[in-house]
C-alpha atoms as a PDB file:
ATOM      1  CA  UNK A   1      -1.463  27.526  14.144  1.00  0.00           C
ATOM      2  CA  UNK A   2      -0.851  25.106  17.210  1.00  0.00           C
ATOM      3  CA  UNK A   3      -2.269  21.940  17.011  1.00  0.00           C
ATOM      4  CA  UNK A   4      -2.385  19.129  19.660  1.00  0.00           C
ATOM      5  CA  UNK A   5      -2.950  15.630  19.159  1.00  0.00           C
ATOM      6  CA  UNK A   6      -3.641  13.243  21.651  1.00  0.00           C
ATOM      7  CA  UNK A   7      -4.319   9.158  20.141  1.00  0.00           C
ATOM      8  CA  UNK A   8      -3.799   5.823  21.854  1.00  0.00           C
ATOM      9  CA  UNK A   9      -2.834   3.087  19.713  1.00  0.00           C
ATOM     10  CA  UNK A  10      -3.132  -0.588  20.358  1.00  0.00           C
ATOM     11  CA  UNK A  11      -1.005  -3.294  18.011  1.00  0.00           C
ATOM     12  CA  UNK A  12      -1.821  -6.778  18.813  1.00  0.00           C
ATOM     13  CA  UNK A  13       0.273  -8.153  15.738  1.00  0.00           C
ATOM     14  CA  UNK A  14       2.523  -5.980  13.601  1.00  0.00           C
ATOM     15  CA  UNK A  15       3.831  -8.106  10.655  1.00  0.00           C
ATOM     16  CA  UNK A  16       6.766  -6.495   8.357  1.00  0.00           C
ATOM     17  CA  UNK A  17       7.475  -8.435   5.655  1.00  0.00           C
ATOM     18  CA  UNK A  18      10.552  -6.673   4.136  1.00  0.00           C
ATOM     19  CA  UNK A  19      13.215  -3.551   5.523  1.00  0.00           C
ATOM     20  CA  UNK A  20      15.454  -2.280   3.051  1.00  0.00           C
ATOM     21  CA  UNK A  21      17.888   1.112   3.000  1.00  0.00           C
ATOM     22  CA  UNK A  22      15.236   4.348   2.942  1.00  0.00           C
ATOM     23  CA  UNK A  23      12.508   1.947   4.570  1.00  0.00           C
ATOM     24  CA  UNK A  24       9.884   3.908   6.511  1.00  0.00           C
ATOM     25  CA  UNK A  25       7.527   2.371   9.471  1.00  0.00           C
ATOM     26  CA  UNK A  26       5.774   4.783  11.173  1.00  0.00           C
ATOM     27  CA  UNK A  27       2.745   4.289  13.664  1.00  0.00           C
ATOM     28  CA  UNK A  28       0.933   7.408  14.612  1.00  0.00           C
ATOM     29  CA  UNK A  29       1.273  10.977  13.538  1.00  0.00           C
ATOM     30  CA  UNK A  30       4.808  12.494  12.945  1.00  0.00           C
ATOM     31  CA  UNK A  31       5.219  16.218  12.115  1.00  0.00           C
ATOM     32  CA  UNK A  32       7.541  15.979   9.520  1.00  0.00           C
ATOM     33  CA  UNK A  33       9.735  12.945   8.559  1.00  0.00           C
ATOM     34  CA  UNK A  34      12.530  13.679   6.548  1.00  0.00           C
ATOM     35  CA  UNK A  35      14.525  11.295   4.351  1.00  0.00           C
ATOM     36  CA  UNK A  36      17.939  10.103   5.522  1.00  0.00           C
ATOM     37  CA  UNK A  37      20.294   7.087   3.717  1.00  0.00           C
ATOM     38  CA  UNK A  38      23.829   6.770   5.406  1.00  0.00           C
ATOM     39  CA  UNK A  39      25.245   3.379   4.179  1.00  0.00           C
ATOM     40  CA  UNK A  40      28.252   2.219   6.022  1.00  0.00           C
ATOM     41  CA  UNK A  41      30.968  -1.110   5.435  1.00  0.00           C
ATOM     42  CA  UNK A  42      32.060  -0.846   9.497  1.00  0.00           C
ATOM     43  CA  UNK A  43      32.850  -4.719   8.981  1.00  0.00           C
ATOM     44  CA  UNK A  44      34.909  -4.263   5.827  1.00  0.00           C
ATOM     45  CA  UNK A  45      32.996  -7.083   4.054  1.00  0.00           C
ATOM     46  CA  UNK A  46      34.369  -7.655   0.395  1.00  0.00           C
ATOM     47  CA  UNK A  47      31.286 -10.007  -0.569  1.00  0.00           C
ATOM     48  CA  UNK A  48      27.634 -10.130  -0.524  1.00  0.00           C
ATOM     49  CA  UNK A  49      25.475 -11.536   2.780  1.00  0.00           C
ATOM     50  CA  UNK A  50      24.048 -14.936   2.587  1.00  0.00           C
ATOM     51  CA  UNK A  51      21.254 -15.220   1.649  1.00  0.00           C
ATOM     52  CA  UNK A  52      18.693 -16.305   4.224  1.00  0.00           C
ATOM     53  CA  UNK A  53      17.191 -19.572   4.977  1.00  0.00           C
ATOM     54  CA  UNK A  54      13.756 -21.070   3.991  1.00  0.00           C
ATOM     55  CA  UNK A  55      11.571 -20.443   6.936  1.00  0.00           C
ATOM     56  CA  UNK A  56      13.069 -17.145   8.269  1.00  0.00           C
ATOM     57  CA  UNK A  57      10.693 -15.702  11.052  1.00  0.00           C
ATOM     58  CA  UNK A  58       8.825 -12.961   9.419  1.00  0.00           C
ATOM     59  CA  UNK A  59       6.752 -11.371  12.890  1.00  0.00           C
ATOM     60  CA  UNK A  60       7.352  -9.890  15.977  1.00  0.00           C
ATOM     61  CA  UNK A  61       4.804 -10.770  18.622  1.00  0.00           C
ATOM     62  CA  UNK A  62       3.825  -7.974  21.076  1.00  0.00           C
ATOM     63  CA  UNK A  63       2.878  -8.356  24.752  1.00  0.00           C
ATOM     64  CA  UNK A  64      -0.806  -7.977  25.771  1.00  0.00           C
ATOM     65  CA  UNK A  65      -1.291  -4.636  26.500  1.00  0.00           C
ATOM     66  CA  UNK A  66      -2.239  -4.090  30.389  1.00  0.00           C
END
């Protein structure tokens, strides 16, 4: 069965409060998504990250659409 999809999708504010290893955002339609995990130390860090301050900024603001 073929199926064709056709969608327009306007964001005006997308707000992601957390991304951690096997996070997933997805906006639309997708197939199939299939899990994937690679974690890599290219830095050779011995110790954990900071952690981060108290007013980290939390959004991403988009441009108007045209």
């Amino acid at each position: 069965m073929n199926l064709t999809v056709h969608q327009t999708i306007t964001i005006h504010q997308l707000r992601v409060d957390s991304v951690a290893n096997s996070s997933v955002l997805q906006v639309g339609t997708a197939g199939s998504i299939a899990s994937n995990a690679q974690l890599f130390n290219t830095g050779g860090f011995t110790e954990p990250a900071p952690q981060l301050e108290e007013n980290p900024i939390n959004f991403v603001p988009l441009p108007n659409p045209h």
